[in-house]
N, C-alpha and C. Protein backbone atom coordinates (compact mmCIF):
# COMPACT_ATOMS: atom_id res chain seq x y z
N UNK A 1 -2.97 -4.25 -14.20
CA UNK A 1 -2.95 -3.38 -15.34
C UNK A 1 -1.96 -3.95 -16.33
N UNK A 2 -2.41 -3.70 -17.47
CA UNK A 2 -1.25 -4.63 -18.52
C UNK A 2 -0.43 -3.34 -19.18
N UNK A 3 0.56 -3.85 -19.72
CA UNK A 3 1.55 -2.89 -20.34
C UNK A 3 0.93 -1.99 -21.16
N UNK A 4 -0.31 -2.16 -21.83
CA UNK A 4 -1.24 -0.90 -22.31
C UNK A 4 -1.82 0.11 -21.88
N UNK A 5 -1.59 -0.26 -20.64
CA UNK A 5 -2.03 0.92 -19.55
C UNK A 5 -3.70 0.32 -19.41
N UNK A 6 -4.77 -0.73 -19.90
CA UNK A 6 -5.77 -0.97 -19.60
C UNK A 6 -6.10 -2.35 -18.80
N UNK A 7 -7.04 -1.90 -17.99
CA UNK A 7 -7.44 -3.03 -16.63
C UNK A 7 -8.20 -4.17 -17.91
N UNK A 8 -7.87 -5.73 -17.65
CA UNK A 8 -8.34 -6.38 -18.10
C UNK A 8 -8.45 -7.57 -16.93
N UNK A 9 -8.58 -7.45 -15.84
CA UNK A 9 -8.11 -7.84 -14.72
C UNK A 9 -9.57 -8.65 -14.39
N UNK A 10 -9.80 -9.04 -13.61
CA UNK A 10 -11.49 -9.88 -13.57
C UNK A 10 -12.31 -8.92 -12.35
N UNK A 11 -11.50 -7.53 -12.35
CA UNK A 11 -12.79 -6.93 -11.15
C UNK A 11 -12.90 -5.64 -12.06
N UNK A 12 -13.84 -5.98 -12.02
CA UNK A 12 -15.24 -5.28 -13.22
C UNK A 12 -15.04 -3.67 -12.53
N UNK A 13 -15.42 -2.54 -13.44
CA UNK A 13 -15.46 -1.48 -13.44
C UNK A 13 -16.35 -1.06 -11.74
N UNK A 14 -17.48 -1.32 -12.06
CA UNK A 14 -18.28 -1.52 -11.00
C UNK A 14 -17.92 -1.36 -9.66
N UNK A 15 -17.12 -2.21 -9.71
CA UNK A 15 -17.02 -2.67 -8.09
C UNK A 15 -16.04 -1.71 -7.51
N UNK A 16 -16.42 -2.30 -6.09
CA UNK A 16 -15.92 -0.90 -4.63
C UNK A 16 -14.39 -1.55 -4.58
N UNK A 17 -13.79 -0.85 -4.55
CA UNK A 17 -12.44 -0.93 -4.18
C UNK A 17 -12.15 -0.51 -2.56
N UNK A 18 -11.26 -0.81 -1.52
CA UNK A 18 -11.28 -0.18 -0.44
C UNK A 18 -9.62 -0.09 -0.33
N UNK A 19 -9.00 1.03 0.39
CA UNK A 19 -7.95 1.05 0.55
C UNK A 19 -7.57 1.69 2.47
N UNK A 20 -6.94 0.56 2.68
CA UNK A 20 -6.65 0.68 3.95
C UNK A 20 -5.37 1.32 4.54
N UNK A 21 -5.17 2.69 5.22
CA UNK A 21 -4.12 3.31 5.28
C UNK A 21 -3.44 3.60 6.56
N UNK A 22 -3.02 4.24 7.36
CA UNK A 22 -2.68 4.91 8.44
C UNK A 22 -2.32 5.95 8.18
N UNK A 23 -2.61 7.37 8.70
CA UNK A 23 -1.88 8.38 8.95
C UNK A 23 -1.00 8.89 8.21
N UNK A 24 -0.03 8.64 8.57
CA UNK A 24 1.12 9.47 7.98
C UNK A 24 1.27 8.63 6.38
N UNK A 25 0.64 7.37 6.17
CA UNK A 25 1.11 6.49 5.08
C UNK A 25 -0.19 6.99 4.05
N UNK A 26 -1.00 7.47 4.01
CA UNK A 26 -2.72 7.73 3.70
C UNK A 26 -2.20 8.41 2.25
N UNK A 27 -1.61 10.10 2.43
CA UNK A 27 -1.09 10.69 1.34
C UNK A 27 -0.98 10.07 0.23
N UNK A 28 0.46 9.13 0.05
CA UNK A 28 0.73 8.81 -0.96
C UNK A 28 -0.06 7.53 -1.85
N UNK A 29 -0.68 7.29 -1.06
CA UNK A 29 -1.39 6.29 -2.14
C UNK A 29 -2.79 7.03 -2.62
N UNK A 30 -3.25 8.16 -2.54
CA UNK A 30 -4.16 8.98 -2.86
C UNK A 30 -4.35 8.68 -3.87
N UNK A 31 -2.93 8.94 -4.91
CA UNK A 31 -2.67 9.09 -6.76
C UNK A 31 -3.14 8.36 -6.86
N UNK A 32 -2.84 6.86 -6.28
CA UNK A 32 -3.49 6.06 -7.11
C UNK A 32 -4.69 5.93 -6.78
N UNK A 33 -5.17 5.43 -5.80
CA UNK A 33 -6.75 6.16 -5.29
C UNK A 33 -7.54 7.12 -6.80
N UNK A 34 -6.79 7.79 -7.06
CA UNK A 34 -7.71 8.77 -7.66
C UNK A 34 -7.68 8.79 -8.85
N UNK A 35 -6.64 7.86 -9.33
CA UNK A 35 -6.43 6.84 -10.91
C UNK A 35 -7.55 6.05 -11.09
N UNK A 36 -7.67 5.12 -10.05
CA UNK A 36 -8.17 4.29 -9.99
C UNK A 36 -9.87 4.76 -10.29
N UNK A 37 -10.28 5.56 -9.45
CA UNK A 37 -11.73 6.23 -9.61
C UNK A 37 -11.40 6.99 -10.66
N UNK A 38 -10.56 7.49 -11.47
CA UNK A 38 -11.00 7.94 -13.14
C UNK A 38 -11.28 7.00 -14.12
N UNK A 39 -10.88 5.76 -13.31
CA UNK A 39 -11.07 4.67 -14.45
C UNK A 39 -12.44 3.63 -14.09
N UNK A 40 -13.30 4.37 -13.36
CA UNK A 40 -14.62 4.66 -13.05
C UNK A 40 -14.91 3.28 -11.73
N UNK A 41 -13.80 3.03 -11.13
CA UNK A 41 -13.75 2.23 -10.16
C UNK A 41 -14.38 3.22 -8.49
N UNK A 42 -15.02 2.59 -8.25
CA UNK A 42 -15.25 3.18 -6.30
C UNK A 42 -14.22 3.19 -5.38
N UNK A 43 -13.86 4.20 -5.30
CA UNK A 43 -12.45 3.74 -4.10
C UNK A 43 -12.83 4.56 -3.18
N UNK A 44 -12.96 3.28 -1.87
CA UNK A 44 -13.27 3.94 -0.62
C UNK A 44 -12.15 3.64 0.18
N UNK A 45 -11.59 4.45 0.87
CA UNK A 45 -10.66 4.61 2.20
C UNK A 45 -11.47 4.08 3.31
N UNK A 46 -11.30 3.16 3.99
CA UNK A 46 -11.66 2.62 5.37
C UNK A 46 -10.36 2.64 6.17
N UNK A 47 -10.37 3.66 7.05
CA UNK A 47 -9.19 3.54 8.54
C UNK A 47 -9.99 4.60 9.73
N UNK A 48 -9.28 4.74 10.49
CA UNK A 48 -9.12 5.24 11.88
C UNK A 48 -9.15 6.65 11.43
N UNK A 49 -10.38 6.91 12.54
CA UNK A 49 -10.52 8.42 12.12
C UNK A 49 -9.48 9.26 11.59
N UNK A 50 -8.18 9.48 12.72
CA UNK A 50 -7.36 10.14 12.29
C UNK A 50 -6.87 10.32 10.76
N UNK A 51 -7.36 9.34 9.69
CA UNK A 51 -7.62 9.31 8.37
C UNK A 51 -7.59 10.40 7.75
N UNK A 52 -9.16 10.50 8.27
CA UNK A 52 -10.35 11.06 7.34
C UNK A 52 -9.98 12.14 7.04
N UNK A 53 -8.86 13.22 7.41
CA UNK A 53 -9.01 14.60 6.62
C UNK A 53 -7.84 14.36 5.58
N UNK A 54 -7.26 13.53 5.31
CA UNK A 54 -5.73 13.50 4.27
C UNK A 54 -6.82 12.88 3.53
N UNK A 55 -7.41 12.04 3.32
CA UNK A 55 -8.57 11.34 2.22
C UNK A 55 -9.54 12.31 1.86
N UNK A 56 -10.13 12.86 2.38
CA UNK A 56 -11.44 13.71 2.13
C UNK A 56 -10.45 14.76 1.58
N UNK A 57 -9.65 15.06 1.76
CA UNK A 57 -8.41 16.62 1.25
C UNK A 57 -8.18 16.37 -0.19
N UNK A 58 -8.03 14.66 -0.45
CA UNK A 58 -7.87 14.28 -1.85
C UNK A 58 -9.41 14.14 -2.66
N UNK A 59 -10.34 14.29 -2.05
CA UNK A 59 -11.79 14.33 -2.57
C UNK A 59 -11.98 13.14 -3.02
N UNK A 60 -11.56 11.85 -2.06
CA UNK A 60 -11.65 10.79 -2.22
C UNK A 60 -12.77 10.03 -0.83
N UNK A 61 -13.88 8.92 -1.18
CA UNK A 61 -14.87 8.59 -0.20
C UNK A 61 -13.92 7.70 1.16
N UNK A 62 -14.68 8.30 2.42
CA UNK A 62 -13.98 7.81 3.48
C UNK A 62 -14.42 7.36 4.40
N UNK A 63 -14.69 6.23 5.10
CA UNK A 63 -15.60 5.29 6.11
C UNK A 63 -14.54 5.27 7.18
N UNK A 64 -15.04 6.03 8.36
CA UNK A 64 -14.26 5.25 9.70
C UNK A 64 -14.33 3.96 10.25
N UNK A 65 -13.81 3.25 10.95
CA UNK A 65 -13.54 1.83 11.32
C UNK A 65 -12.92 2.17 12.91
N UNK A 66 -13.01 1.46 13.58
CA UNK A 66 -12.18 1.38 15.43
C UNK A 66 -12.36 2.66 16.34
N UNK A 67 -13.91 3.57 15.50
CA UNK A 67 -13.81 4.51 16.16
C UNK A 67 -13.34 4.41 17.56
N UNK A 68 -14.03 3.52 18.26
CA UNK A 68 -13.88 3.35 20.04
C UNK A 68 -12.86 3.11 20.17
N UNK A 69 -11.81 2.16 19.89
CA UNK A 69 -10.64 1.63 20.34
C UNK A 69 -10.04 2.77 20.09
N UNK A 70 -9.76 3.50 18.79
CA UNK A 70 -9.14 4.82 18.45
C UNK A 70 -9.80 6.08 17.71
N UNK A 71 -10.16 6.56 18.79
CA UNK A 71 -10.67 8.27 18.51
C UNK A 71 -10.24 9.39 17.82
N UNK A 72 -10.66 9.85 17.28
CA UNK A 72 -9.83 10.99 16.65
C UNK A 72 -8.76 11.83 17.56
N UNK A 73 -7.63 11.51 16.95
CA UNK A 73 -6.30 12.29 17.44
C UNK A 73 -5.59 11.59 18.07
N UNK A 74 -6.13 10.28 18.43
CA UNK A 74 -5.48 8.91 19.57
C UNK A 74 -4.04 8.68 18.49
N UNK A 75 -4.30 8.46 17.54
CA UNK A 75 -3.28 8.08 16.66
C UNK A 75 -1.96 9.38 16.19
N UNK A 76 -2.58 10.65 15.77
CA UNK A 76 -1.94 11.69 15.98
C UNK A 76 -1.09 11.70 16.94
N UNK A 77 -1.80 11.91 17.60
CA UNK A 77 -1.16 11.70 19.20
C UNK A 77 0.01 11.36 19.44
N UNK A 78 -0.28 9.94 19.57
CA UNK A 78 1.20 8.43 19.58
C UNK A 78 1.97 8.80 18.73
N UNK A 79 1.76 9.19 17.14
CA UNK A 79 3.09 9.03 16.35
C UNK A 79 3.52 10.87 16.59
N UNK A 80 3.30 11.86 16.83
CA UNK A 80 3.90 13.39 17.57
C UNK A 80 4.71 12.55 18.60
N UNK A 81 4.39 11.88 19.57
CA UNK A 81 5.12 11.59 20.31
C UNK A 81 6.65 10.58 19.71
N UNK A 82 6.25 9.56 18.89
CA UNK A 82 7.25 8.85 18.46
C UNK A 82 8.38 9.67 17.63
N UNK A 83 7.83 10.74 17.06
CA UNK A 83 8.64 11.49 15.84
C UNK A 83 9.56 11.95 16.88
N UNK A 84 9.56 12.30 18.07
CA UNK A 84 10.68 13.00 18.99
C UNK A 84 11.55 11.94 19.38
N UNK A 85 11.67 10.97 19.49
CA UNK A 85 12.51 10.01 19.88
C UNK A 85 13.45 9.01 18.70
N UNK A 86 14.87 8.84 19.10
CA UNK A 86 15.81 8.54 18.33
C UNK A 86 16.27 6.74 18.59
N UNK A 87 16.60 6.77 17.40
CA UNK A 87 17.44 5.27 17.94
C UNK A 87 16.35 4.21 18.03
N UNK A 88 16.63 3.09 19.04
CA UNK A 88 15.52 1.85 19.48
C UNK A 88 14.40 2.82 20.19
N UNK A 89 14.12 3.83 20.60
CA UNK A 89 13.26 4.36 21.35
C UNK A 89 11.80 4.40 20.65
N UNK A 90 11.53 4.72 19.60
CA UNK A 90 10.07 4.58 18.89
C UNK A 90 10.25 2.97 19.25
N UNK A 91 10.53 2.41 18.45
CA UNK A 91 9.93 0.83 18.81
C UNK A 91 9.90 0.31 20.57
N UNK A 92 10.59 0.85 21.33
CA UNK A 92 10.14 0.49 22.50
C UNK A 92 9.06 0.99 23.31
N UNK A 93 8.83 2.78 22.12
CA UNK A 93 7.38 3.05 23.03
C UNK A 93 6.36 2.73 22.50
N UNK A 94 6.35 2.08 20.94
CA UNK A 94 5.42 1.33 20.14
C UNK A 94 4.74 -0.02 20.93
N UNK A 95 5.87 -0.71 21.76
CA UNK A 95 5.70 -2.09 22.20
C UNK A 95 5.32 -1.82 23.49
N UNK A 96 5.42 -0.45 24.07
CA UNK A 96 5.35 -0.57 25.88
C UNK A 96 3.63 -0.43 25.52
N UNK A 97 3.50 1.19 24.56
CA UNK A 97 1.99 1.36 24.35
C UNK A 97 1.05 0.30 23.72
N UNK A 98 1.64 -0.24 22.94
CA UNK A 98 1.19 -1.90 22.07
C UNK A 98 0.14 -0.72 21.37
N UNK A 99 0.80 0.10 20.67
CA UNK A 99 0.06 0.93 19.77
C UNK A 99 -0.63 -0.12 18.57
N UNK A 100 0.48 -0.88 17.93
CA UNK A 100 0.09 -1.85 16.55
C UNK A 100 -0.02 -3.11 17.18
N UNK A 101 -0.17 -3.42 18.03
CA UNK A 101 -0.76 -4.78 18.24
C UNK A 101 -2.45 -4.24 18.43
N UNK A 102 -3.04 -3.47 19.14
CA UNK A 102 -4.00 -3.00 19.51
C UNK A 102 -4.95 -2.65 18.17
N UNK A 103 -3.93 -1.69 17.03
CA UNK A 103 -4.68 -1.29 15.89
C UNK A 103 -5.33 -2.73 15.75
N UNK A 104 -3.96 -3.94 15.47
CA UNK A 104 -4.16 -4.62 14.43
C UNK A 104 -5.55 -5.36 15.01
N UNK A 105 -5.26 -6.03 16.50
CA UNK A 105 -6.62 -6.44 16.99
C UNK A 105 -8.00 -5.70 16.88
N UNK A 106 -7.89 -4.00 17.32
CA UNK A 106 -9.03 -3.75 16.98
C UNK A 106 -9.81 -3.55 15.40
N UNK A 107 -8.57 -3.75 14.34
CA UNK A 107 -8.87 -4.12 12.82
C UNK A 107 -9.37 -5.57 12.17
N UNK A 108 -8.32 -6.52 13.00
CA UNK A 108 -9.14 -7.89 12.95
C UNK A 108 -10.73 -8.20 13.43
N UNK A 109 -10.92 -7.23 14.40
CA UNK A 109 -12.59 -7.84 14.84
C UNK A 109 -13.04 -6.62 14.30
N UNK A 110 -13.28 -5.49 13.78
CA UNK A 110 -13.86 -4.73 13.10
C UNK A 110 -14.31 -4.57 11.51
N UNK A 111 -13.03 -4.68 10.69
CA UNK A 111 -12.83 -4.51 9.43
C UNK A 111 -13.74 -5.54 8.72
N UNK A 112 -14.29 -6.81 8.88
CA UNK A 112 -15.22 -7.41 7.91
C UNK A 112 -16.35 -7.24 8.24
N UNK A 113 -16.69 -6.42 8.93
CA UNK A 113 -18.24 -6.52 9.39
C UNK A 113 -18.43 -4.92 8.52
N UNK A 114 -17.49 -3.56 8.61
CA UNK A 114 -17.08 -2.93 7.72
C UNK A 114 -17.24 -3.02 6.04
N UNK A 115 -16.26 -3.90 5.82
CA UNK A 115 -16.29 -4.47 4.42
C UNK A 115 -17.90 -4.76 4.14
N UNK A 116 -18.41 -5.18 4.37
CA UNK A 116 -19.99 -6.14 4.56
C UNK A 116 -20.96 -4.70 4.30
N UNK A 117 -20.51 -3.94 5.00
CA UNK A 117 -21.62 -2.41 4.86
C UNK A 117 -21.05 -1.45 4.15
N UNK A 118 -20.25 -1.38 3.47
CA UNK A 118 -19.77 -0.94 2.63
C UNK A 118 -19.63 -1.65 0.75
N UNK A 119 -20.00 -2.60 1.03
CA UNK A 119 -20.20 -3.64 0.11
C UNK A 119 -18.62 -3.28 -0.49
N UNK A 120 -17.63 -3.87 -0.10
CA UNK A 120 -16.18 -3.37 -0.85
C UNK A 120 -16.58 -4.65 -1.48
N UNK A 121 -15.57 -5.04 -2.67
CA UNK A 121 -15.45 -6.22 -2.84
C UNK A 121 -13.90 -6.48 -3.44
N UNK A 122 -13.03 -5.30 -3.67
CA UNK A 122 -11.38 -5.74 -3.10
C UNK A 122 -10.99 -5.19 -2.39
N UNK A 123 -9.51 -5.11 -1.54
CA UNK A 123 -8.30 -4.20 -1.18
C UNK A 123 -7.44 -3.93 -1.43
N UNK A 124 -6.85 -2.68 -1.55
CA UNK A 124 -5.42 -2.45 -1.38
C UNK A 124 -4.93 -2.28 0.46
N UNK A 125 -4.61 -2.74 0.46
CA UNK A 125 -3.77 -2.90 2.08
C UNK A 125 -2.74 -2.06 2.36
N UNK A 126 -1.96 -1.38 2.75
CA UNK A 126 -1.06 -1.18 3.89
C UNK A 126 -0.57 -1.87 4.05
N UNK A 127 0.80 -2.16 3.90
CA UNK A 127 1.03 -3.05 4.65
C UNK A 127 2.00 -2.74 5.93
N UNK A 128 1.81 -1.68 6.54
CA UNK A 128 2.16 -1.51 7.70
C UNK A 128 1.01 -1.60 8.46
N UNK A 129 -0.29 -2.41 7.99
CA UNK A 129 -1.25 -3.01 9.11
C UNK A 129 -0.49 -4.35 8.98
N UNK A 130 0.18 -4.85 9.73
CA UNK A 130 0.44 -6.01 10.47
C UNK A 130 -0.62 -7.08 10.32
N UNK A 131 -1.04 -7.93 9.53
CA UNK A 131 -1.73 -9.27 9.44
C UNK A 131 -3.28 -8.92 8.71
N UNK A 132 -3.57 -8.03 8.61
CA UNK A 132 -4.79 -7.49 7.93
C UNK A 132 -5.06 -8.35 7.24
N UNK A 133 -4.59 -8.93 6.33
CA UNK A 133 -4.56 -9.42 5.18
C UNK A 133 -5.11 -10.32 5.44
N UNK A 134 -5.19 -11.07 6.35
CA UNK A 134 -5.86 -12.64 7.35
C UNK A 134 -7.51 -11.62 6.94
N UNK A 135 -7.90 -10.75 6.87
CA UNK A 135 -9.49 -10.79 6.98
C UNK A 135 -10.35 -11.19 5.21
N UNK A 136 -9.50 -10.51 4.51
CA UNK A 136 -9.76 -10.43 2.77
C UNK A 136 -9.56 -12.07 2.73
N UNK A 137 -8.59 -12.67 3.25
CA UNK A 137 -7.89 -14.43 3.10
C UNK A 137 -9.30 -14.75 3.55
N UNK A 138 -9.62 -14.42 4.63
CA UNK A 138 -10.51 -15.41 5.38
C UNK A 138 -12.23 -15.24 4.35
N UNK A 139 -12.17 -14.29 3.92
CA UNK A 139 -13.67 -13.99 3.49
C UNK A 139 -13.58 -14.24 1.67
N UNK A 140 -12.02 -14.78 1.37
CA UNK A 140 -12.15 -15.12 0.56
C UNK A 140 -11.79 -14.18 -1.01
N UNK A 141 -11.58 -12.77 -0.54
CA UNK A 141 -11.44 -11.30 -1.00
C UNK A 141 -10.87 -11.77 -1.61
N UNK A 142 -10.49 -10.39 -3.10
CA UNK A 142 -9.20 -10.29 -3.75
C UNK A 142 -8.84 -9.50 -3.25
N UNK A 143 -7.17 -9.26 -2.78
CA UNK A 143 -6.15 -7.54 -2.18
C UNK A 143 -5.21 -8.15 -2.53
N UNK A 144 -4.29 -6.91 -2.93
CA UNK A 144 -3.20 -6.13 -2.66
C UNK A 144 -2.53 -5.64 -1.56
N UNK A 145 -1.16 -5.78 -1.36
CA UNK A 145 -0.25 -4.91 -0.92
C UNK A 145 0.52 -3.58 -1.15
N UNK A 146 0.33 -2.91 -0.26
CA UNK A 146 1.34 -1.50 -0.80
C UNK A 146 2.36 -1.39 0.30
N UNK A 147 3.54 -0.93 0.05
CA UNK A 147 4.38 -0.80 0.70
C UNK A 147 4.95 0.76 0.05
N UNK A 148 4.18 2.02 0.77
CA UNK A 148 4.26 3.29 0.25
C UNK A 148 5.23 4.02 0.89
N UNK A 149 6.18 3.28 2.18
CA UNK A 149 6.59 4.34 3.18
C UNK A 149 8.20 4.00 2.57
N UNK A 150 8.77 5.18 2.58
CA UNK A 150 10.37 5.14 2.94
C UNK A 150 10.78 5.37 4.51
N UNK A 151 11.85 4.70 4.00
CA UNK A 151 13.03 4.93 5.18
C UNK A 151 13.08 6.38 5.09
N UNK A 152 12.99 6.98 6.60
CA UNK A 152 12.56 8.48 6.89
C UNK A 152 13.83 8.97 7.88
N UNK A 153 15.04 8.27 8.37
CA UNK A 153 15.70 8.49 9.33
C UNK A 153 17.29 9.04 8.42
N UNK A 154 17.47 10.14 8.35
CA UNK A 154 18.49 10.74 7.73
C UNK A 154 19.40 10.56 8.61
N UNK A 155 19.65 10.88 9.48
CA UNK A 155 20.42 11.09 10.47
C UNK A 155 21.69 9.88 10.52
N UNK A 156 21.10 8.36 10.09
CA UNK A 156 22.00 7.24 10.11
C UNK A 156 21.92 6.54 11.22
N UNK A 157 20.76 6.81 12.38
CA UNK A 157 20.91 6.15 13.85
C UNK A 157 20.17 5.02 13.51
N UNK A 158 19.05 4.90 12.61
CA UNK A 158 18.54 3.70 12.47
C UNK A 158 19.04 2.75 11.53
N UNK A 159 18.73 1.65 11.20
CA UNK A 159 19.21 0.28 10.77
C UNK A 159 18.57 0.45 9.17
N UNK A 160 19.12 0.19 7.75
CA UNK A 160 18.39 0.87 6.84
C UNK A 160 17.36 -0.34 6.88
N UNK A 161 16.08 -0.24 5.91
CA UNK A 161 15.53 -1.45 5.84
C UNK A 161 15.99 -2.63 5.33
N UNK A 162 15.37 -3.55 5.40
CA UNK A 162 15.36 -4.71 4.93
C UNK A 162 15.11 -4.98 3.74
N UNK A 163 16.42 -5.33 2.52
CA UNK A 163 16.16 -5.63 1.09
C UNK A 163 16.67 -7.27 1.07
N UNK A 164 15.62 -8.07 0.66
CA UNK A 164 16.01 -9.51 0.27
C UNK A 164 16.91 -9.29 -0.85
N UNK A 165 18.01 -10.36 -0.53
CA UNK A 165 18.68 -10.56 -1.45
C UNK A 165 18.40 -11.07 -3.17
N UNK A 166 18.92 -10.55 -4.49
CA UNK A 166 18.98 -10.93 -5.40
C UNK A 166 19.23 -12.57 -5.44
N UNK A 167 18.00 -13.08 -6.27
CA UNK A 167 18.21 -14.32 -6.63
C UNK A 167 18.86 -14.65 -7.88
């Protein structure tokens, strides 16, 4: 988008946009989601069931992906459980369950065959999907990154994130 506020960008009005989310991260990129389709673009949400009601809530189009690997509430599920635990403990029950190695594999062999029946032809990504980005690379796509989540740990037990240094 240019400082005029108008797309002069080389992906045509037309075309499907897809935006790939998780759960708890889905919400906030809605707005733009729903910018984006006033400015007569297709924006479809493709994720894991557990998705589909924060997208459809924004009256935005929504395609499941990994139904089998992850069922509705599988994902619910895991992060209710993670929200109770402090300190290194989410990441060690992230890595015992291999919750995001599992998404990401069952997203790598799913998501372009997806894309393909959905006719997307960009992304906005998540980028708390872990390597996604290898499928749009490989097929040649145009995407984006979003990085929508804050640091959520008030308390001070966790490590703040990671800001690269000023060049």
């Amino acid at each position: 988008m240019d400082n005029d506020g108008s797309d002069k960008g080389e992906i045509s009005e037309e075309n499907r946009l897809c935006e790939l989310s998780r759960c708890r991260a889905s919400k906030p990129i809605t707005a733009p989601a729903r910018r984006l389709q006033s400015r007569g673009h297709e924006v479809i949400f493709i994720g894991v069931p557990d998705v589909g009601p924060v997208v459809r809530a924004a009256h935005l189009k929504f395609v499941s992906y990994c139904e089998k690997e992850f069922p509705e509430g599988s994902i619910t599920e895991a992060f209710a459980t993670v929200a109770k635990l402090h300190g290194m403990e989410p990441l060690q029950f992230m890595h015992k369950k291999k919750i995001f190695p599992n998404l990401a594999k069952a997203a790598l062999e799913n998501l372009s065959g997806k894309l393909a029946e959905t006719g997307v032809e960009a992304l906005v990504i998540d980028t708390t999907h872990s390597f996604l980005e290898l499928v749009p690379m490989s097929l040649n796509m145009p995407y984006v990154q979003v990085w929508n989540v804050l640091h959520g740990d008030g308390s001070g037990s966790t490590p703040p994130t990671y800001r690269s240094p000023s060049i």
